[in-house]
C-alpha atoms as a PDB file:
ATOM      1  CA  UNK A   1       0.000   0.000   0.000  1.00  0.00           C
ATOM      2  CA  UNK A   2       3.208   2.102   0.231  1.00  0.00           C
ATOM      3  CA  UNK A   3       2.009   3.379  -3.620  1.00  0.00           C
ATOM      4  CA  UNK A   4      -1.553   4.292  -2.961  1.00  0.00           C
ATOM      5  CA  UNK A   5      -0.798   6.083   0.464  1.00  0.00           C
ATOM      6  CA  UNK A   6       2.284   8.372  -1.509  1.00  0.00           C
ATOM      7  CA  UNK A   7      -0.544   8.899  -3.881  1.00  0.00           C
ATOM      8  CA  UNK A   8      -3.045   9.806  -1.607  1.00  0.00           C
ATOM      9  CA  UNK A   9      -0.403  12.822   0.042  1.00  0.00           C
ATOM     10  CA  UNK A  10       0.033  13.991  -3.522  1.00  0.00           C
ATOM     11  CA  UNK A  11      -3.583  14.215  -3.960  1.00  0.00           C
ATOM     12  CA  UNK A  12      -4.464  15.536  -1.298  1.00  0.00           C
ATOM     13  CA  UNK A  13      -1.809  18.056  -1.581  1.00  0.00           C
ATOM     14  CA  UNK A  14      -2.829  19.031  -5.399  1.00  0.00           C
ATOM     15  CA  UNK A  15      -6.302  19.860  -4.100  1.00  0.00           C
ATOM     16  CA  UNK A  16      -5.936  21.306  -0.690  1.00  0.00           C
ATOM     17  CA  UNK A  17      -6.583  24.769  -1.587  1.00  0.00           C
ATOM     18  CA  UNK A  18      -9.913  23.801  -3.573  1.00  0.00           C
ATOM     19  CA  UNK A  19     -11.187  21.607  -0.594  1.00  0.00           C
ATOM     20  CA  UNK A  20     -10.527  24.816   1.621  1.00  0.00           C
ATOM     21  CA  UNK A  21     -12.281  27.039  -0.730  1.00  0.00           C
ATOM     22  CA  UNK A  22     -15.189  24.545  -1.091  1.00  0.00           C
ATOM     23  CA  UNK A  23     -15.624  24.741   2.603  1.00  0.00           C
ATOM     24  CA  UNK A  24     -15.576  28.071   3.080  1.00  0.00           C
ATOM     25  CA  UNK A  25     -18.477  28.750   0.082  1.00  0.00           C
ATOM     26  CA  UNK A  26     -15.717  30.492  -2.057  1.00  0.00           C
ATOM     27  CA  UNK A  27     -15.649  30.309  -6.050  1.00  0.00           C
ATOM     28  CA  UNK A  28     -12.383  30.586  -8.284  1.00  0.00           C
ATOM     29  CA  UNK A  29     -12.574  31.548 -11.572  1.00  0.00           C
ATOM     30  CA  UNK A  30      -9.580  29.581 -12.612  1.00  0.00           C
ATOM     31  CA  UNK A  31      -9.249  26.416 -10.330  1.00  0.00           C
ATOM     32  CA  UNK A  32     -12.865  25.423 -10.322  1.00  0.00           C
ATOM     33  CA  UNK A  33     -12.406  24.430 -13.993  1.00  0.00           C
ATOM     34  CA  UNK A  34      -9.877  21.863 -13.110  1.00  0.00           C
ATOM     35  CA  UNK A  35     -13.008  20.381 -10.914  1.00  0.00           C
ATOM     36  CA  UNK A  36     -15.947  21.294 -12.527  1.00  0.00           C
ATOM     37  CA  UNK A  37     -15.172  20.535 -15.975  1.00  0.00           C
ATOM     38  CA  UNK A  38     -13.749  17.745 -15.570  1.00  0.00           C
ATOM     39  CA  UNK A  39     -16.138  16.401 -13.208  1.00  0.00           C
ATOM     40  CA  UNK A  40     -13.248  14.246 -11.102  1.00  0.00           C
ATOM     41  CA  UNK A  41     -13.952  14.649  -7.072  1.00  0.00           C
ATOM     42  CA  UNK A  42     -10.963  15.057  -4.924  1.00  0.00           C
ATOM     43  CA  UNK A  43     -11.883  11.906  -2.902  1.00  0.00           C
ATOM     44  CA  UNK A  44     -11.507  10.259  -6.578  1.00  0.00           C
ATOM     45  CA  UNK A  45      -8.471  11.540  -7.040  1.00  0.00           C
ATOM     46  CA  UNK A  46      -6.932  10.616  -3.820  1.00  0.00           C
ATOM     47  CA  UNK A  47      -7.507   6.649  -5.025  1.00  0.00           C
ATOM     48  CA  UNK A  48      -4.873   5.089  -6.493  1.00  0.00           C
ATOM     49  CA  UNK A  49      -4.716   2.643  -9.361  1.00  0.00           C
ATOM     50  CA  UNK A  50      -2.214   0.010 -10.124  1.00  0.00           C
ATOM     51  CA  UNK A  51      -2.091   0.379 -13.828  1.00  0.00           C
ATOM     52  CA  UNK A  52      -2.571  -2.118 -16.702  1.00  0.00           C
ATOM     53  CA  UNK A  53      -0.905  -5.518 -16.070  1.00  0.00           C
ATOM     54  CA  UNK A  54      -0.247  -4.932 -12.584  1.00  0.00           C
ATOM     55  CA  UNK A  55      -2.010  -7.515 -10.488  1.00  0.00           C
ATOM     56  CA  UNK A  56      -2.245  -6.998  -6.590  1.00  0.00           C
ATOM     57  CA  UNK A  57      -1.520  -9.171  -3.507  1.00  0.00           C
ATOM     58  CA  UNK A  58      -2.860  -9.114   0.006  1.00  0.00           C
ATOM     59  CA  UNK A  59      -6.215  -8.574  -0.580  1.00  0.00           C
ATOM     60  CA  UNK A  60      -6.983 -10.442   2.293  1.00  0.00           C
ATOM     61  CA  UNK A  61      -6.011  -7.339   4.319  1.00  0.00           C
ATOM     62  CA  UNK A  62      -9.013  -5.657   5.295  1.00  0.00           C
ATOM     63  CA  UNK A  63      -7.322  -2.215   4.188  1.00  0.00           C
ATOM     64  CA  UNK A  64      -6.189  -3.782   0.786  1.00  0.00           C
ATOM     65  CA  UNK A  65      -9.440  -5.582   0.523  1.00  0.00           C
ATOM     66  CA  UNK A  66     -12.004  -2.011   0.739  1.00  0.00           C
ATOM     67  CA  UNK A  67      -8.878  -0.498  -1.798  1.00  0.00           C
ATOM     68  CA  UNK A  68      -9.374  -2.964  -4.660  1.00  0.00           C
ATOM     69  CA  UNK A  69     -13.148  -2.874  -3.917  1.00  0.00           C
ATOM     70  CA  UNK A  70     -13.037   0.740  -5.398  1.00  0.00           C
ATOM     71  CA  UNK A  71     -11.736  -0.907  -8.658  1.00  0.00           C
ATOM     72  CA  UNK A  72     -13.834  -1.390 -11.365  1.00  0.00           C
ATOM     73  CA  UNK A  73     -13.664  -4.715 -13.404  1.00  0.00           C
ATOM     74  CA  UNK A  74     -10.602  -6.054 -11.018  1.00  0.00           C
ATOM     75  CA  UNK A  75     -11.545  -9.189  -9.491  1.00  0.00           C
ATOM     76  CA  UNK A  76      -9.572 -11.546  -6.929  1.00  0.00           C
ATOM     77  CA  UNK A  77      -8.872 -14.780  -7.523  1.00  0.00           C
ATOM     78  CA  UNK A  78      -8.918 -17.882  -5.578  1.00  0.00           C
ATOM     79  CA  UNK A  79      -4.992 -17.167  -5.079  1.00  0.00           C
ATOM     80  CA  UNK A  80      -6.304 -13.889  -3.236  1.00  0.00           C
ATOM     81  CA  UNK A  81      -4.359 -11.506  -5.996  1.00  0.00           C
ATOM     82  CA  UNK A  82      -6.710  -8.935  -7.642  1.00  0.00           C
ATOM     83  CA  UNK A  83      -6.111  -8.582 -11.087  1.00  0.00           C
ATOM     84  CA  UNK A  84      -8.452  -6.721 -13.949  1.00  0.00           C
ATOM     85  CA  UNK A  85     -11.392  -8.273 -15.422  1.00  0.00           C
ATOM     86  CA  UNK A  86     -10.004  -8.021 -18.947  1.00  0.00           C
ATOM     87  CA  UNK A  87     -13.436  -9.139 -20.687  1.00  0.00           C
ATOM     88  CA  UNK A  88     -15.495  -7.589 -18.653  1.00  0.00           C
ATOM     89  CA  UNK A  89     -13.705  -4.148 -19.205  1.00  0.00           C
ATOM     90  CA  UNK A  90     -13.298  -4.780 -23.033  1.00  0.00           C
ATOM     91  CA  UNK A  91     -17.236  -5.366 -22.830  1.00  0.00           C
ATOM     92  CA  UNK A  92     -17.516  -2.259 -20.886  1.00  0.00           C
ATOM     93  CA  UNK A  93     -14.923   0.094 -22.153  1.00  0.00           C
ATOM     94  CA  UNK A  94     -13.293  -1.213 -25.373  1.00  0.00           C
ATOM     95  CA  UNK A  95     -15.036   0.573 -27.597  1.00  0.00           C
ATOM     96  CA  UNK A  96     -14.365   4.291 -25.797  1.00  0.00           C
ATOM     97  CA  UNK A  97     -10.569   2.848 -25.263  1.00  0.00           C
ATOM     98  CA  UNK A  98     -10.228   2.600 -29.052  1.00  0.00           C
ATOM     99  CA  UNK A  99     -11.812   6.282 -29.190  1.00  0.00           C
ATOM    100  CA  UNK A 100      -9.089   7.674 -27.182  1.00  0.00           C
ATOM    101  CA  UNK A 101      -6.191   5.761 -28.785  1.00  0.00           C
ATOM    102  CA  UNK A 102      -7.335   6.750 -32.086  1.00  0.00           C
ATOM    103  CA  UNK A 103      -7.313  10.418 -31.265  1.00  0.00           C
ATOM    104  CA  UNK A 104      -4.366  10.343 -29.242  1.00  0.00           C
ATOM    105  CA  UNK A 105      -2.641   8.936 -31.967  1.00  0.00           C
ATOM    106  CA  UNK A 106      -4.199  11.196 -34.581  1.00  0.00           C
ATOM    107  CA  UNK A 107      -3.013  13.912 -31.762  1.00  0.00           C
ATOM    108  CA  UNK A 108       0.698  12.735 -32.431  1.00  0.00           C
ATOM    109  CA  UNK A 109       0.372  12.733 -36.059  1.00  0.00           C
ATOM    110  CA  UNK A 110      -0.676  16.234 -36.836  1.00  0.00           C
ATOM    111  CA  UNK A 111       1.673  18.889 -37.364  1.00  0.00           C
ATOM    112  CA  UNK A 112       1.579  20.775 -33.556  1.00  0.00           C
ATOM    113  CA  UNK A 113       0.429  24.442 -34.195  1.00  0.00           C
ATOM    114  CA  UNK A 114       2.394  27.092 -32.338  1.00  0.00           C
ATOM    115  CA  UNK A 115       0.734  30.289 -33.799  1.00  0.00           C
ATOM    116  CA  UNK A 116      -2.877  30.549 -32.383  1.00  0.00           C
ATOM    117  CA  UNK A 117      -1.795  32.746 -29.120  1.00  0.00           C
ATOM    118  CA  UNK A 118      -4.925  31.320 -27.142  1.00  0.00           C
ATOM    119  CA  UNK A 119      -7.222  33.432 -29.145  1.00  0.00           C
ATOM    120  CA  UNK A 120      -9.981  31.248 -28.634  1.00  0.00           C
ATOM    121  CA  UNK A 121     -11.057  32.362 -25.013  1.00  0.00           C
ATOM    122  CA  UNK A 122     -10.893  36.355 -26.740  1.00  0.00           C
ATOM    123  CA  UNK A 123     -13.249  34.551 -29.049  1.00  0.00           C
ATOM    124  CA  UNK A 124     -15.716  33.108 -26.730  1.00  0.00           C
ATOM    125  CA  UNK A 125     -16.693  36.802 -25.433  1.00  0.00           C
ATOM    126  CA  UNK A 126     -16.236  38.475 -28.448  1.00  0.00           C
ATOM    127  CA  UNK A 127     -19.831  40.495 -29.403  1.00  0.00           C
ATOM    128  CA  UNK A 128     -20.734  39.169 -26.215  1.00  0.00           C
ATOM    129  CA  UNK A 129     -23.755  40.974 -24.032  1.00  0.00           C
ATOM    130  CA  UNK A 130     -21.998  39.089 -20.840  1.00  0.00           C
ATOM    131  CA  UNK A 131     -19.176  37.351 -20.005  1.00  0.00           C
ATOM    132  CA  UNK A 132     -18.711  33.343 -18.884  1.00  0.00           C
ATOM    133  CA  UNK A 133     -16.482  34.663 -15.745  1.00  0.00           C
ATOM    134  CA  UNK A 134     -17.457  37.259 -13.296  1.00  0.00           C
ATOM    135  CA  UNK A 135     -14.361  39.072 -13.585  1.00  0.00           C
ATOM    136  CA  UNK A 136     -13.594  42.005 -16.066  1.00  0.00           C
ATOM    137  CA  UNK A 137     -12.326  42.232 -19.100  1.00  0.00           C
ATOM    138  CA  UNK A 138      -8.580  43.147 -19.380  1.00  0.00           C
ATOM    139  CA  UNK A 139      -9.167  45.348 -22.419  1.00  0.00           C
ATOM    140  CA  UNK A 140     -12.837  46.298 -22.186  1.00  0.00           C
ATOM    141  CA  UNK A 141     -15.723  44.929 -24.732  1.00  0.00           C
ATOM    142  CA  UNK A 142     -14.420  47.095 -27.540  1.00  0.00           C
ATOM    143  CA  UNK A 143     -11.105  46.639 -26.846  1.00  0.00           C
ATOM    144  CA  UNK A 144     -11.124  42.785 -26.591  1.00  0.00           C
ATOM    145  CA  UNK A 145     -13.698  42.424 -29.920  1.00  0.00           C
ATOM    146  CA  UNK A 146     -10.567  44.808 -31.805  1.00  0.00           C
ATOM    147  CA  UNK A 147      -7.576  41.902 -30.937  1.00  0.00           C
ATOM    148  CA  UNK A 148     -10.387  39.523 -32.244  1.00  0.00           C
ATOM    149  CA  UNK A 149     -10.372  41.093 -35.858  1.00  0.00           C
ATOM    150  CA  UNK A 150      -7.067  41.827 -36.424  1.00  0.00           C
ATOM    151  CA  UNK A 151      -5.714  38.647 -35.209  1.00  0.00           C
ATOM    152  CA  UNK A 152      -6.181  35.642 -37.371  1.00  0.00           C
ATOM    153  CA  UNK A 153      -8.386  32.701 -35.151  1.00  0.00           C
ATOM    154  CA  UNK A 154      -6.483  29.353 -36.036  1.00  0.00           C
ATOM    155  CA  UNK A 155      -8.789  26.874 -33.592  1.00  0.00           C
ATOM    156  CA  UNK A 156      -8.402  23.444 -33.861  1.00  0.00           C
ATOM    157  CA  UNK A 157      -9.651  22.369 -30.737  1.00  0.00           C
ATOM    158  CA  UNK A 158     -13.693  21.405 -31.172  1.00  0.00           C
ATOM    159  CA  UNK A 159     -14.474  21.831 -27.092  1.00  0.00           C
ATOM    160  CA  UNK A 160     -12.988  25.322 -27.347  1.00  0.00           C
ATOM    161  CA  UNK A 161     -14.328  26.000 -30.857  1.00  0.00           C
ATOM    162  CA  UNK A 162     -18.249  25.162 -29.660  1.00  0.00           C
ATOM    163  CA  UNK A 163     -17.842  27.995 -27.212  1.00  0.00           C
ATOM    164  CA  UNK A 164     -17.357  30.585 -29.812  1.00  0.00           C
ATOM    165  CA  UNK A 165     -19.771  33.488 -29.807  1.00  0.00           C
ATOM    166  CA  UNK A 166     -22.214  33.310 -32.699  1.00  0.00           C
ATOM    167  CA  UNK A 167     -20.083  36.675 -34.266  1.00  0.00           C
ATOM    168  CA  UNK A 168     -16.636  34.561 -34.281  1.00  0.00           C
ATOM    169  CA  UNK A 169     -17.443  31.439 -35.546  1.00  0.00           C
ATOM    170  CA  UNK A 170     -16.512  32.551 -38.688  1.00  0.00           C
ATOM    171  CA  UNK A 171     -13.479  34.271 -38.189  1.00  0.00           C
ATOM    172  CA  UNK A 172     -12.109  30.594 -37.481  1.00  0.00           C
ATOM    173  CA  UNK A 173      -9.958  29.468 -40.559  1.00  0.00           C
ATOM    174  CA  UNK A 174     -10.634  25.999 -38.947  1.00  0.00           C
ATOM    175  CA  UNK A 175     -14.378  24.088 -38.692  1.00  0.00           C
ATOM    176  CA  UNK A 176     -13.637  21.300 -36.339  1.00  0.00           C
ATOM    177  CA  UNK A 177     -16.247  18.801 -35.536  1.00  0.00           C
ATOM    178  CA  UNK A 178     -16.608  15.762 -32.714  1.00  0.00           C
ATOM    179  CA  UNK A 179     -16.476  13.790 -35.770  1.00  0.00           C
ATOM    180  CA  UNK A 180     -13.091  15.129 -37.379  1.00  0.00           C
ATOM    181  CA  UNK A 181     -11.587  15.751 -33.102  1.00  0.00           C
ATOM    182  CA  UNK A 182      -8.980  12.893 -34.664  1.00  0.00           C
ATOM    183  CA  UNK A 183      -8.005  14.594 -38.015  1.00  0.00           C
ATOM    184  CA  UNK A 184      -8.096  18.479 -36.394  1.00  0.00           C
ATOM    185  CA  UNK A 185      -6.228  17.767 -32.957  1.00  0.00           C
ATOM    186  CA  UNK A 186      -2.385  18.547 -32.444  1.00  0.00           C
ATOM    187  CA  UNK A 187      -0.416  18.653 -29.616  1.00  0.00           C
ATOM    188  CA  UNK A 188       0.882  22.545 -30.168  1.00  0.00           C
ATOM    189  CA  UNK A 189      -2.705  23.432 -28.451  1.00  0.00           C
ATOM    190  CA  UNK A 190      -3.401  23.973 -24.901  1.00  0.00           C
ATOM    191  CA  UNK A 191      -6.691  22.185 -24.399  1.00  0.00           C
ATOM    192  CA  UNK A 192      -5.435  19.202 -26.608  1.00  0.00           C
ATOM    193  CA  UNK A 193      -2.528  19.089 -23.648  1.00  0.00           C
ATOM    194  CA  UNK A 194      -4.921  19.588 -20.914  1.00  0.00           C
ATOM    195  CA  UNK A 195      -7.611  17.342 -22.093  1.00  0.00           C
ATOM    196  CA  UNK A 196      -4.541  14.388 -21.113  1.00  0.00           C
ATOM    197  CA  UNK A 197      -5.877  14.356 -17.865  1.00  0.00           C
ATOM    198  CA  UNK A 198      -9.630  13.675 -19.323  1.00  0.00           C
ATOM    199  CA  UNK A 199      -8.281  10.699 -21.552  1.00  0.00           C
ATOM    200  CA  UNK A 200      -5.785   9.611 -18.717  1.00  0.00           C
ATOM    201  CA  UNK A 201      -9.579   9.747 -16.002  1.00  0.00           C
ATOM    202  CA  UNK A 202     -11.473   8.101 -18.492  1.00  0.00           C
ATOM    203  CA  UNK A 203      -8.872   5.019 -19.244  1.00  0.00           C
ATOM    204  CA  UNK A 204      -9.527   4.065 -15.651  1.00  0.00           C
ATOM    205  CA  UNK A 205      -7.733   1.091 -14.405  1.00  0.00           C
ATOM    206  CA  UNK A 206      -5.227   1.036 -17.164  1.00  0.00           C
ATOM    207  CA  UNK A 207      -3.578   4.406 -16.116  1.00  0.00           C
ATOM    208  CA  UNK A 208      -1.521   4.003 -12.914  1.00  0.00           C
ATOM    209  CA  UNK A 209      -2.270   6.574 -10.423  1.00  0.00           C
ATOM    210  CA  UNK A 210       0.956   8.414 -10.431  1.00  0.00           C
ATOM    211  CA  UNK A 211       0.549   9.043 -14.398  1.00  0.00           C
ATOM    212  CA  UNK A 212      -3.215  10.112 -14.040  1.00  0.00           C
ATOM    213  CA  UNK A 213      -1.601  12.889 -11.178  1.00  0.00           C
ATOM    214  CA  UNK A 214       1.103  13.580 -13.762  1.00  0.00           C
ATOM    215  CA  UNK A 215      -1.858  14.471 -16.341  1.00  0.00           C
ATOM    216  CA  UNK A 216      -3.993  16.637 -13.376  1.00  0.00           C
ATOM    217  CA  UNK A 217      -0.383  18.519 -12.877  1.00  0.00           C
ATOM    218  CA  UNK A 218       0.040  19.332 -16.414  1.00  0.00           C
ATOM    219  CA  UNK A 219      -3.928  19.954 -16.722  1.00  0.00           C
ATOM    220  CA  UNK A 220      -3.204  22.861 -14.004  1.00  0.00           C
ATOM    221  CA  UNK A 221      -0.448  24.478 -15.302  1.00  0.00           C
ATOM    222  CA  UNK A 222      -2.164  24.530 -18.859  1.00  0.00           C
ATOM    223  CA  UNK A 223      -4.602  26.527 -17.323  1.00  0.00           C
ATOM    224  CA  UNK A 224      -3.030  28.825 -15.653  1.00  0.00           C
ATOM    225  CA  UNK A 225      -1.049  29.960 -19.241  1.00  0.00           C
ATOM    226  CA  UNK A 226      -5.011  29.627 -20.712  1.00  0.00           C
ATOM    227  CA  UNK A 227      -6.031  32.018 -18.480  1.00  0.00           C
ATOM    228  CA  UNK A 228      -3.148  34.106 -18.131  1.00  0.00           C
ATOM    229  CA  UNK A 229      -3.696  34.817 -22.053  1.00  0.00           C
ATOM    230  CA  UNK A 230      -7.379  35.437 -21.496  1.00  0.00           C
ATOM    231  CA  UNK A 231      -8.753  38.489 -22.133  1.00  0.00           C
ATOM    232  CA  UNK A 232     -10.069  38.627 -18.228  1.00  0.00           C
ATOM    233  CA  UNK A 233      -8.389  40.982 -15.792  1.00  0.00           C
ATOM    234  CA  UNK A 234      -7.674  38.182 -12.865  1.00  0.00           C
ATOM    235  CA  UNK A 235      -4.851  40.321 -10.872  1.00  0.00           C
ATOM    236  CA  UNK A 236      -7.244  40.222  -7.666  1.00  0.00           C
ATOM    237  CA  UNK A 237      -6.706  36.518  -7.939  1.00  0.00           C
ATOM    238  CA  UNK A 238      -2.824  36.972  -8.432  1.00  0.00           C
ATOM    239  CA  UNK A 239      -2.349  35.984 -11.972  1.00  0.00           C
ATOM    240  CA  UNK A 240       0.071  38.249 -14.261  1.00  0.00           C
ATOM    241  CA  UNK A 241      -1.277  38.853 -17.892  1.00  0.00           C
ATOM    242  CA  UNK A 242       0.190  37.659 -20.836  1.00  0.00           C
ATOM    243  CA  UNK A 243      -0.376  40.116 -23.052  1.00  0.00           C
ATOM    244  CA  UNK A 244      -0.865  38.035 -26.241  1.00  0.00           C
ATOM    245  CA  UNK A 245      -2.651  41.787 -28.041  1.00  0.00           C
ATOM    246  CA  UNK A 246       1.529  42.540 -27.928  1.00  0.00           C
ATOM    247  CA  UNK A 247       4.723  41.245 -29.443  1.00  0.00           C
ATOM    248  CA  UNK A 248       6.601  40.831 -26.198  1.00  0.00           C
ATOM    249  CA  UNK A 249       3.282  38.904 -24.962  1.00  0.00           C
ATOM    250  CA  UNK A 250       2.981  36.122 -27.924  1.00  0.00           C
ATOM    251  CA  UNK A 251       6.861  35.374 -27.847  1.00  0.00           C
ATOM    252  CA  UNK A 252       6.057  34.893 -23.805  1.00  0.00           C
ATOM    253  CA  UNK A 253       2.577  32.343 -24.748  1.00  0.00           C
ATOM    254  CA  UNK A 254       4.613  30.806 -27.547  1.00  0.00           C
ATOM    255  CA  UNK A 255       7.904  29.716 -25.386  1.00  0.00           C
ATOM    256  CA  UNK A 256       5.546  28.785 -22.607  1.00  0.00           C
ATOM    257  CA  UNK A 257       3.198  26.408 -24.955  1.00  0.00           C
ATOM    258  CA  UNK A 258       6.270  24.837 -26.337  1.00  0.00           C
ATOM    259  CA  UNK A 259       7.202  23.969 -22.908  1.00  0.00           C
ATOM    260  CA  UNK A 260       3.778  22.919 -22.003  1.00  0.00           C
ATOM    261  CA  UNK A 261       3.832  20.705 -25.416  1.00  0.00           C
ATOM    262  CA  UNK A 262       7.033  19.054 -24.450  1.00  0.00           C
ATOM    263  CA  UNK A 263       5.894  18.191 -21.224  1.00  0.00           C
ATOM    264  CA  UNK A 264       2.757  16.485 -22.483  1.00  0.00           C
ATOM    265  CA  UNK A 265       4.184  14.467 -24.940  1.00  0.00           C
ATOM    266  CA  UNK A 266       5.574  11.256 -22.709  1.00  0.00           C
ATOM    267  CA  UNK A 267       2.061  11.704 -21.218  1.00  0.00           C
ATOM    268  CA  UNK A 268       0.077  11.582 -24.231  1.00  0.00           C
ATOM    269  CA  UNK A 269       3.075   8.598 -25.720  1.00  0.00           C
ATOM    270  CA  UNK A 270       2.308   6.925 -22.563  1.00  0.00           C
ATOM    271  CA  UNK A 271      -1.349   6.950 -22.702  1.00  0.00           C
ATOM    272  CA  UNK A 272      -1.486   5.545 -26.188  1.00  0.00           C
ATOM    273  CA  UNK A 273       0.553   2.829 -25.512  1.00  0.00           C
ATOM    274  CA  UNK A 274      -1.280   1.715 -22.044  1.00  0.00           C
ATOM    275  CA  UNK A 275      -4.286   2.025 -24.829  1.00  0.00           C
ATOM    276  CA  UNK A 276      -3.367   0.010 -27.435  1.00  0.00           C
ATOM    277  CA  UNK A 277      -1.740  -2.678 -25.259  1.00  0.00           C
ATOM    278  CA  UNK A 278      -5.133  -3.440 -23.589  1.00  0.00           C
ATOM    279  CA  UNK A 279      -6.660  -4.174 -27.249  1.00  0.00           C
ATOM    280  CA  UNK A 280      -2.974  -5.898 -27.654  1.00  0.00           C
END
């Protein structure tokens, strides 16, 4: 259990702050996301996994025994070692497994895209009568609609796309689709990078529990460059801007998504392999 309790510190450490905030009534207008979104609870979180092929022993220890019962689809044997229920997940998950290693893959294929300076949160308020935060705009409506227009919008990421105002939809040189997520996704873009925790959640037992906290840590510092480059004014919460409306500001979002990119790459490598391995 040494693994699962080091995991559980980690956790618990990675979502302090939100747990505090939670019980004290208070909204974030960056953090939430990470929990809200993607609809993981901290208590989830905290429970570690073993990771394909790994079987475990003791479960005739009471505390081993009420760990593996949080696993899905692993079953104990009559040698008392707990190993996953490969049929039963294929029967349950295989199809949405082959989903996720066909876009990760397609992910890896595409050319990564290092020239689209987060424009797609400016275009998700641009036009807009109200905002999706209730914090202010950096630039003011007028200002924020003019970086819109005389920026080029190079979206390739469909959840970020859908969330365009009516007025910027077509300013996008891209149309991305659920359908074409595989053919449009590369891994230049921020939500393709944070989205690795998603795929990493929704893999389950297959992802060991120090890679899916590997994906949450990369998921949060995503963010905070996503919202950095925002058009919102979040100093009262402590975050500098990046000011992508200037030169000095895209060179800054550019350097920073490259180092984002490399970071998710093992990640997303990883993930496809753990993927297609369980369809061997």
């Amino acid at each position: 259990m040494a693994r699962a309790d080091a995991h559980a510190r980690r956790a618990d450490a990675l979502c302090a702050d939100h747990l505090d905030r939670r019980a004290r009534g208070r909204k974030h207008p960056v953090w939430d996301f990470l929990f809200e979104y993607y609809p993981v609870r901290p208590g989830t979180l905290r429970r570690w996994q073993p990771g394909l092929g790994v079987a475990l022993a003791g479960s005739d220890d009471p505390r081993a025994a009420e760990h593996v019962s949080h696993l899905r689809d692993f079953v104990v044997g009559d040698d008392g070692i707990a190993r996953l229920d490969h049929s039963a997940h294929a029967r349950r998950r295989g199809e949405a497994i082959s989903y996720i290693a066909d876009l990760l893959a397609g992910t890896m294929a595409n050319d990564a895209h290092f020239d689209c300076f987060g424009l797609h949160e400016w275009a998700m308020v641009y036009r807009a009568d109200d905002t999706r935060h209730a914090v202010p705009l950096r630039l003011g409506q007028a200002g924020t609609d003019e970086v819109v227009v005389t920026h080029r919008v190079r979206c390739t990421h469909y959840d970020a796309y859908r969330f365009f105002t009516p007025e910027a939809v077509p300013l996008n040189e891209n149309r991305p689709t659920r359908a074409t997520q595989p053919a449009c996704e590369q891994a230049g873009c921020l939500h393709a990078n944070m989205d690795l925790y998603k795929w990493a959640t929704k893999l389950g037992p297959l992802v060991p529990g120090e890679l899916w906290l590997d994906a949450f840590e990369l998921a949060r510092d995503v963010r905070r460059l996503d919202m950095e480059a925002s058009p919102y004014d979040l100093a009262d919460f402590g975050f500098e801007p990046v000011r992508i409306e200037t030169a000095e500001g895209k060179a800054e979002y550019v350097s920073r998504q490259r180092e984002l990119a490399e970071r998710a790459a093992p990640i997303r490598a990883e993930l496809l392999r753990l993927a297609r391995s369980f369809h061997g």
